[in-house]
Protein backbone atom coordinates (compact mmCIF):
# COMPACT_ATOMS: atom_id res chain seq x y z
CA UNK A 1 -13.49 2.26 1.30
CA UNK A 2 -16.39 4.53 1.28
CA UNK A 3 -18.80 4.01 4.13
CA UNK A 4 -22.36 3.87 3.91
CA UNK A 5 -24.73 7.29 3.25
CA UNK A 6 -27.45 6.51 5.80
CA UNK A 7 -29.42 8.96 4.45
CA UNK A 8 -30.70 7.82 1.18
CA UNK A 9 -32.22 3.78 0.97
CA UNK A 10 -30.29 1.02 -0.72
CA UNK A 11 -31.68 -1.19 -3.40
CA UNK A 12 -28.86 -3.14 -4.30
CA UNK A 13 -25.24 -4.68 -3.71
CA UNK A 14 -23.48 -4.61 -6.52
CA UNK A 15 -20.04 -6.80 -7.29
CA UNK A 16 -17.25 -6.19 -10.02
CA UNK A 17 -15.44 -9.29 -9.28
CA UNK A 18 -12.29 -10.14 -11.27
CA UNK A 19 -9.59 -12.12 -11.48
CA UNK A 20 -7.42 -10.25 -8.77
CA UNK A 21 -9.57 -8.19 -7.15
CA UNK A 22 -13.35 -7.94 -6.12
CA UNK A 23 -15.06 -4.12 -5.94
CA UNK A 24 -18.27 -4.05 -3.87
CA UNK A 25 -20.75 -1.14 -4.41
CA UNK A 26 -23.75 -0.34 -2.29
CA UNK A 27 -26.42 1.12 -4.95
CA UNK A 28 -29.20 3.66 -3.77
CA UNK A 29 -31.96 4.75 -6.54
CA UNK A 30 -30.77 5.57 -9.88
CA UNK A 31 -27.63 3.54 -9.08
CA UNK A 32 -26.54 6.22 -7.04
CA UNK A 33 -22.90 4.98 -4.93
CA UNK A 34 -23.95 5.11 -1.50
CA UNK A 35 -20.79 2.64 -0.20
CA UNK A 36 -17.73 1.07 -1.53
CA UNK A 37 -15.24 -1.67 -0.84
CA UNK A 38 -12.57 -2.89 -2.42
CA UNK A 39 -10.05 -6.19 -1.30
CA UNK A 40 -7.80 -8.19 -3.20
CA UNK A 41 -9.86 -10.93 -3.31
CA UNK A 42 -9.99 -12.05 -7.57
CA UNK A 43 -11.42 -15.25 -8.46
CA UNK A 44 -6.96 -16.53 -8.16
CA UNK A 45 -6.54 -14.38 -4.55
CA UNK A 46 -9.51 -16.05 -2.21
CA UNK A 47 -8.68 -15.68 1.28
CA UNK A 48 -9.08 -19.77 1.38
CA UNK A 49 -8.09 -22.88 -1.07
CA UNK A 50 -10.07 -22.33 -4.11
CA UNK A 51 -13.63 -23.71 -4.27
CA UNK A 52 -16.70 -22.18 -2.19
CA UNK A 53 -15.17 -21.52 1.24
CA UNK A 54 -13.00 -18.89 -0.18
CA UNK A 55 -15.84 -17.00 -2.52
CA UNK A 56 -18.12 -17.26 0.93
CA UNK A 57 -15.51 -15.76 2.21
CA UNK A 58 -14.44 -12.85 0.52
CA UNK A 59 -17.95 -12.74 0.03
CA UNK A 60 -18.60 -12.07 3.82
CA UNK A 61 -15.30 -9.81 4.23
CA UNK A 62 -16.60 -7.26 1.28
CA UNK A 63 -20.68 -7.54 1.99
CA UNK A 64 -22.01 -8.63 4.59
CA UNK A 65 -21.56 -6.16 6.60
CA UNK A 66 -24.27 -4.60 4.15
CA UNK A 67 -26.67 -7.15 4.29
CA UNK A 68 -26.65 -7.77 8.10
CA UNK A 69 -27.80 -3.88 7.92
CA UNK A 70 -29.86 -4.34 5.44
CA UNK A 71 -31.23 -8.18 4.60
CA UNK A 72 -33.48 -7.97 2.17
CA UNK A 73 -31.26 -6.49 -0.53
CA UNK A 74 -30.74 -8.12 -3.73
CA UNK A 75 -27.33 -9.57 -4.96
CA UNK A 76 -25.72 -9.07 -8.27
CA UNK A 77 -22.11 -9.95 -9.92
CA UNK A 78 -20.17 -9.42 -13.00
CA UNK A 79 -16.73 -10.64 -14.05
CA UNK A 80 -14.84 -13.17 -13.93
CA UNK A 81 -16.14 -14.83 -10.83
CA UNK A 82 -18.64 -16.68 -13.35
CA UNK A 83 -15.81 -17.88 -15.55
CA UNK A 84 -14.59 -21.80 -15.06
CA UNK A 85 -12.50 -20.57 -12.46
CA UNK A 86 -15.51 -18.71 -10.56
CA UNK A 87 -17.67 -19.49 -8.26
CA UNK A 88 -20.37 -21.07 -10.28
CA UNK A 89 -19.33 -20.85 -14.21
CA UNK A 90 -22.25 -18.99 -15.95
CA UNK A 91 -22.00 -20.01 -19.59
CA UNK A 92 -21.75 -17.32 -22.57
CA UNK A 93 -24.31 -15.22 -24.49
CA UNK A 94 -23.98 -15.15 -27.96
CA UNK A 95 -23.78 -11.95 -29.79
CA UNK A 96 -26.10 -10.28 -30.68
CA UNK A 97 -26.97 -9.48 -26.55
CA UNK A 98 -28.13 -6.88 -24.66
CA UNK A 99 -28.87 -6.64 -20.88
CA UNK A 100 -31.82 -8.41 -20.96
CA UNK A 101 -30.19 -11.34 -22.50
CA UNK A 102 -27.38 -11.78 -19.71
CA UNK A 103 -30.29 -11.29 -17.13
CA UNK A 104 -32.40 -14.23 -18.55
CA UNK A 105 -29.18 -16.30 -18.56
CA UNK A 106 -27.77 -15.87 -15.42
CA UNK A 107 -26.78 -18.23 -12.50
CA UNK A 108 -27.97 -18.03 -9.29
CA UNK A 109 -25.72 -19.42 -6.03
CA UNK A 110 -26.03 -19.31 -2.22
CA UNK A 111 -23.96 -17.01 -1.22
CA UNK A 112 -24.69 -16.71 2.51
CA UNK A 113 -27.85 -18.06 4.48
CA UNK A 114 -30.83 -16.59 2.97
CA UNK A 115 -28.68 -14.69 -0.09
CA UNK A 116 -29.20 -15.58 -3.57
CA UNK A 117 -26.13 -14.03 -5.81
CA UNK A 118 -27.42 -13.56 -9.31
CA UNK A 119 -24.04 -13.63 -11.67
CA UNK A 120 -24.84 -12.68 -14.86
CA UNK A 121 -22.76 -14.40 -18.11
CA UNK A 122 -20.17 -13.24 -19.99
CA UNK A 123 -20.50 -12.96 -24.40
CA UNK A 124 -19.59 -15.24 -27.02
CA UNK A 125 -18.43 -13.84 -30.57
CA UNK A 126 -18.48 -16.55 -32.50
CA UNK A 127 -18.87 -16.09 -36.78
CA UNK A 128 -18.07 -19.22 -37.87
CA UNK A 129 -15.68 -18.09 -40.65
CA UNK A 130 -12.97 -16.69 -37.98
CA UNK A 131 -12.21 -18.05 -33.90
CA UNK A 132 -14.55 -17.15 -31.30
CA UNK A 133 -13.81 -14.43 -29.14
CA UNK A 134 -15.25 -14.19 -25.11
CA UNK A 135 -15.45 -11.37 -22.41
CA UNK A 136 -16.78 -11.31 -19.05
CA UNK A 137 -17.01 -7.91 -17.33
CA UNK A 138 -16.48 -5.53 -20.30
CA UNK A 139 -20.11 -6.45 -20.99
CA UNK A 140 -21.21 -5.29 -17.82
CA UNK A 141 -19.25 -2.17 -18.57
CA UNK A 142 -20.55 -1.68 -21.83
CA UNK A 143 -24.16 -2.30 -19.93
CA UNK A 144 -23.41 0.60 -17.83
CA UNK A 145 -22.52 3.13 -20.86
CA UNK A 146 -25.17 2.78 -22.69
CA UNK A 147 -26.93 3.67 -19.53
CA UNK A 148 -25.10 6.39 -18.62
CA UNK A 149 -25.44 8.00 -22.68
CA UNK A 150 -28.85 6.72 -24.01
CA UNK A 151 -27.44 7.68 -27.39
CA UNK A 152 -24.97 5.53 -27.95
CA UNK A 153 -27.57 3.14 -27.81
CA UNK A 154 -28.42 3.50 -31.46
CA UNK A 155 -24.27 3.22 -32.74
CA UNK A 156 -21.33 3.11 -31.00
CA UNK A 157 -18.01 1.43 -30.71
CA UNK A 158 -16.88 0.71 -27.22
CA UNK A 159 -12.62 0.90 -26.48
CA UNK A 160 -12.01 -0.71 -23.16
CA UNK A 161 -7.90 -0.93 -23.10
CA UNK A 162 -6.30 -3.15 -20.45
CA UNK A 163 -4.78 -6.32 -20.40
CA UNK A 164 -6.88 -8.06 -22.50
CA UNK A 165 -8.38 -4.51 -24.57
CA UNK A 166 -11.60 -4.85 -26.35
CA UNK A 167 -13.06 -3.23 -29.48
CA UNK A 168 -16.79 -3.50 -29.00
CA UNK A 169 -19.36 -2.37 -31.51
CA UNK A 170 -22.74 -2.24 -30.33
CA UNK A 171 -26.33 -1.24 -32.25
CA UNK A 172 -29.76 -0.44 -31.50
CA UNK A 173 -28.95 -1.52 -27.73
CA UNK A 174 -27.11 -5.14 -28.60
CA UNK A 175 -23.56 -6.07 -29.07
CA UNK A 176 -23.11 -7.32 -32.38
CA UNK A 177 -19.42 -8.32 -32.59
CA UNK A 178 -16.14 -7.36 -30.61
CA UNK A 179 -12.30 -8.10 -30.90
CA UNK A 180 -9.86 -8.97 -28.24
CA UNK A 181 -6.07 -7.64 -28.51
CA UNK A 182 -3.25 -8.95 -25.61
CA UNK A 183 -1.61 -5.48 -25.69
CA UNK A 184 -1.55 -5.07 -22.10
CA UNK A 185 -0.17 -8.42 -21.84
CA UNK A 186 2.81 -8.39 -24.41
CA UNK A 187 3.68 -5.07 -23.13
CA UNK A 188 3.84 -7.04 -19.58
CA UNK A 189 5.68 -9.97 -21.15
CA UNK A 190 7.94 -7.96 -23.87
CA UNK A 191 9.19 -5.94 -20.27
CA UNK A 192 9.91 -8.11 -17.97
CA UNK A 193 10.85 -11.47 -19.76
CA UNK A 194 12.41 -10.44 -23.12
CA UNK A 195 15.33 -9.03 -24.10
CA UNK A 196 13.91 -5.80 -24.96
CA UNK A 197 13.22 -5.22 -21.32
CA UNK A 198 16.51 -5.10 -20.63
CA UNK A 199 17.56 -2.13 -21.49
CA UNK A 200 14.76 -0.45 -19.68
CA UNK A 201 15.49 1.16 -15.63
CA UNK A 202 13.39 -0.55 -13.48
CA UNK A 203 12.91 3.03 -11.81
CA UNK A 204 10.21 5.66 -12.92
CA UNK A 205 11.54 7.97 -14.87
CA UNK A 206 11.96 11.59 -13.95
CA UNK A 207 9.39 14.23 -14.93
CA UNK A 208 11.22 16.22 -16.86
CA UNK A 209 11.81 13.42 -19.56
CA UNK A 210 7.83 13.71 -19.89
CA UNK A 211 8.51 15.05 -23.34
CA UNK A 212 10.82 13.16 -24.37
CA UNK A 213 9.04 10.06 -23.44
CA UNK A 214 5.68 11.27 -25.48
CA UNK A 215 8.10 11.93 -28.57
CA UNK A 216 9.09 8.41 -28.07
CA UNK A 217 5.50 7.48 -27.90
CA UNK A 218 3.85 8.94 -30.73
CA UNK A 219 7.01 8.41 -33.11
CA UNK A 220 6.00 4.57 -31.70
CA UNK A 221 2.47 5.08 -32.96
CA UNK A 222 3.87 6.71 -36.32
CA UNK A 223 5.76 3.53 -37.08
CA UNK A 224 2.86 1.38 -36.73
CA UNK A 225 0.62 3.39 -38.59
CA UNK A 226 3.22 3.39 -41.88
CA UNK A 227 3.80 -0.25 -41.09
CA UNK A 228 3.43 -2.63 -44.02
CA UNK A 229 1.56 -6.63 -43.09
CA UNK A 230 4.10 -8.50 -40.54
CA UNK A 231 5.87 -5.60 -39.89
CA UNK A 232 5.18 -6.02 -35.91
CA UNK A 233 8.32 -8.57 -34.97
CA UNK A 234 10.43 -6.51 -37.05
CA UNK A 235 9.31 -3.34 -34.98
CA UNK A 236 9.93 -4.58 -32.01
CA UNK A 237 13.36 -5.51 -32.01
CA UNK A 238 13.64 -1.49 -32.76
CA UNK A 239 13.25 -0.95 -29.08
CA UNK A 240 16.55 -2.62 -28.65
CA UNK A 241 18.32 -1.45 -31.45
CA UNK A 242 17.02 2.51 -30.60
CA UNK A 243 18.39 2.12 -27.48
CA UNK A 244 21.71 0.34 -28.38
CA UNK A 245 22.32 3.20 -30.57
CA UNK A 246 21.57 6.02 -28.62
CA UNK A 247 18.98 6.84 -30.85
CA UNK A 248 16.45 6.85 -27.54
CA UNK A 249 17.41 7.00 -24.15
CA UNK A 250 16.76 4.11 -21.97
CA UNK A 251 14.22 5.98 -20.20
CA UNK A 252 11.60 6.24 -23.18
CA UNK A 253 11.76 2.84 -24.13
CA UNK A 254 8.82 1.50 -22.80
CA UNK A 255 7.17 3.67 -23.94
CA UNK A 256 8.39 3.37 -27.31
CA UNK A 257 7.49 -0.38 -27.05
CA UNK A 258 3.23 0.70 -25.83
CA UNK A 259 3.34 3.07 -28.82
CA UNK A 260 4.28 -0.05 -31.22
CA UNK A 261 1.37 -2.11 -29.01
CA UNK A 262 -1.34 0.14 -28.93
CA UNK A 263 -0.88 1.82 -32.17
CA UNK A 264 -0.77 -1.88 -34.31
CA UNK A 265 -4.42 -2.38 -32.42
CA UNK A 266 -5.59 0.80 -33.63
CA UNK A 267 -4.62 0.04 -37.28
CA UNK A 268 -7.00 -3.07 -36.94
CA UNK A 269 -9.60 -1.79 -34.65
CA UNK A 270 -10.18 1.61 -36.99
CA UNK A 271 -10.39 -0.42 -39.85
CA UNK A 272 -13.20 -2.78 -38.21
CA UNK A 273 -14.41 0.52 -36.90
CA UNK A 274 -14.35 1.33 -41.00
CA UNK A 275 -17.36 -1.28 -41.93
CA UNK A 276 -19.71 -0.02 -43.80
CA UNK A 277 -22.57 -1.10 -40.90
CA UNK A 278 -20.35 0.80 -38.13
CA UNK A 279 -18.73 3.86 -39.94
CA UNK A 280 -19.02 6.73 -38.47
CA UNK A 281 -20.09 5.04 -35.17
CA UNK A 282 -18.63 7.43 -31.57
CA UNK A 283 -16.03 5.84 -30.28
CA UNK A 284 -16.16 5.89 -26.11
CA UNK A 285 -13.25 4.82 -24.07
CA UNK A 286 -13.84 2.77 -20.78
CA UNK A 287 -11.37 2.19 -18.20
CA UNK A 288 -8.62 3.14 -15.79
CA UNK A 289 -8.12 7.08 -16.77
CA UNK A 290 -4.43 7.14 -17.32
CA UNK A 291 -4.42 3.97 -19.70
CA UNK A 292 -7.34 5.93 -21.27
CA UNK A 293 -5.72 9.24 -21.56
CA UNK A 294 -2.95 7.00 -23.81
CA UNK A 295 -5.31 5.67 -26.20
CA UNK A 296 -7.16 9.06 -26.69
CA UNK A 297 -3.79 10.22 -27.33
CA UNK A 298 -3.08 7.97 -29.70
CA UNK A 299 -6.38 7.86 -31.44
CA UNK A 300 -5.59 11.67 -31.72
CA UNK A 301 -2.54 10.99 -33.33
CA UNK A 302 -4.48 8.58 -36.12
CA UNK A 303 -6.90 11.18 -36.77
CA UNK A 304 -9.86 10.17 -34.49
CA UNK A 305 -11.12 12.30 -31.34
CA UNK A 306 -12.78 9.72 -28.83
CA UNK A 307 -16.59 11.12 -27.89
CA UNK A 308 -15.86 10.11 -24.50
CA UNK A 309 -13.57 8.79 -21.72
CA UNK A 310 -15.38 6.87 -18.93
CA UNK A 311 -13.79 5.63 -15.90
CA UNK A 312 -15.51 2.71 -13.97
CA UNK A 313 -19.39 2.13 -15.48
CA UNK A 314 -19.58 -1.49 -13.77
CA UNK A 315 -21.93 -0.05 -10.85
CA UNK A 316 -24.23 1.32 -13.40
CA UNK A 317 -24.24 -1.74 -15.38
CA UNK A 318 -24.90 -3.86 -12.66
CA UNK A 319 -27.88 -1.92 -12.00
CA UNK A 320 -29.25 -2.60 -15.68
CA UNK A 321 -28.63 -5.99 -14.98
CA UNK A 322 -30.82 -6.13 -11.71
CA UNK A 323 -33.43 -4.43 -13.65
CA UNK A 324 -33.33 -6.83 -16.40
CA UNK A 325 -33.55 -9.62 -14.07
CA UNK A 326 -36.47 -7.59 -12.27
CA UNK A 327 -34.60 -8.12 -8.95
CA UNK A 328 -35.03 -3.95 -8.03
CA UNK A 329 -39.02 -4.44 -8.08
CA UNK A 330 -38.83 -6.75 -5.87
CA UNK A 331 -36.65 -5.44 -3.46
């Protein structure tokens, strides 16, 4: 928690609110950080029984503290808390969007007596000629990058790895079109509920097998690169089989097994990256900076330096969002 700086004004509160926890930022001019809170309070850990109570709340607990200070401050949210799940479900922009597109679309709710939260919609991909894909919160995100590097306005593509990772390819300021892979998730799944997991300690492995577990990582990413169409199954069961053998040691299976993962989404998201409209396009990395730091790697390995590697850009994106909506004049 970072208390408030009394000496500069606040314009805004800010909310990244997800599906386990809810990040509260205090925004000065410029979307400068003047406060920060952050409980584990997602949209499926509510401190009451689903349903408004327990947003109202968490709400409370995270902000209004804030807004007894200051009551005339403006109210925004991204993430999952507009999902079906969320608060008030804030249905989906279809791609192309930009900022000003979630802003016109968003959903307003009474969050406290005299506070209006503005939640602003997540994005639809939707062709026609393949299934649909949806985000809410990586569009805030990708908000707050563009932001942050005016340039990438014009081309970019947009790697935020996680859970759910998204490929994101965005031009003259709108998101045209974006892929979802479960990496994070079959990683999660493959280790703790297959058989592959269990060969794996359950302990952290020691520093000095750093090395040994990178080998293991990029000989991972290797694999998938040279893999031929199906080949993914068939991989996989090589975590097992490497480490029945000897041919690994225990300790560098996992990460064996997220070099297979991430480096099968590269081979699809570089060769979307490879369409003639987005060729050449920066690629930026968004997220946590040690999941980050992996990808980089591995794009490294497959021949592509990343142009950047951002950490948290939701405050920033937030702050477009308010400005779309025009909620800063006011306030």
């Amino acid at each position: 928690m970072i208390e408030p700086d009394v000496s500069a004004a606040p314009r805004l509160v800010a909310l990244d609110w997800g599906t386990s926890s809810l990040r509260a930022f205090l925004l000065g001019d410029g979307a400068r950080v003047l406060a920060q809170r952050q409980a584990d309070c997602g949209i499926l850990r509510l401190p009451a029984p689903g349903g408004r109570e327990g947003f109202e709340r968490a709400f409370a607990d995270v902000a209004g503290g804030w807004l007894a200070q200051w009551p005339r401050l403006p109210v925004v949210a991204g993430g999952m808390v507009g999902s079906a799940q969320g608060w008030r479900e804030t249905p989906y922009v279809r791609c192309p969007a930009d900022v000003g597109a979630l802003a016109s679309q968003a959903t307003r709710v009474a969050a406290a007596p005299n506070v209006e939260l503005w939640i602003a919609p997540g994005v639809l991909f939707d062709p026609g000629d393949a299934p649909p894909d949806v985000m809410r919160g990586e569009e805030i995100q990708i908000a707050g990058a563009l932001v942050k590097q005016p340039a990438w306005n014009t081309r970019a593509c947009f790697v935020l790895p996680g859970t759910h990772s998204k490929w994101a390819w965005v031009e003259s300021g709108r998101l045209l079109r974006f892929s979802t892979y479960m990496t994070g998730e079959i990683y999660a799944i493959a280790r703790q509920h297959s058989i592959l997991g269990r060969l794996m300690p359950q302990a952290d492995p020691s520093p000095s097998l750093d090395a040994t577990r990178d080998a293991a990582f990029d000989a991972a990413l290797d694999a998938a690169r040279a893999s031929r169409p199906g080949e993914l199954t068939h991989q996989l069961f090589a975590v097992r089989t490497l480490g029945l053998t000897d041919r690994l040691p225990r300790e560098a299976l996992a990460d064996y097994l997220s070099g297979l993962l991430i480096g099968h989404e590269l081979v699809s998201g570089l060769a979307q990256s490879a369409n003639a409209r987005t060729a050449g396009a920066p690629i930026v990395l968004i997220g946590e900076p040690a999941l980050c730091r992996r990808y980089a790697r591995a794009l490294q390995r497959f021949g592509v330096v990343p142009a950047a590697q951002l950490d948290n850009t939701a405050p920033l994106g937030l702050w477009a969002f308010a400005q779309a909506a025009d909620l800063l004049t006011a306030a």
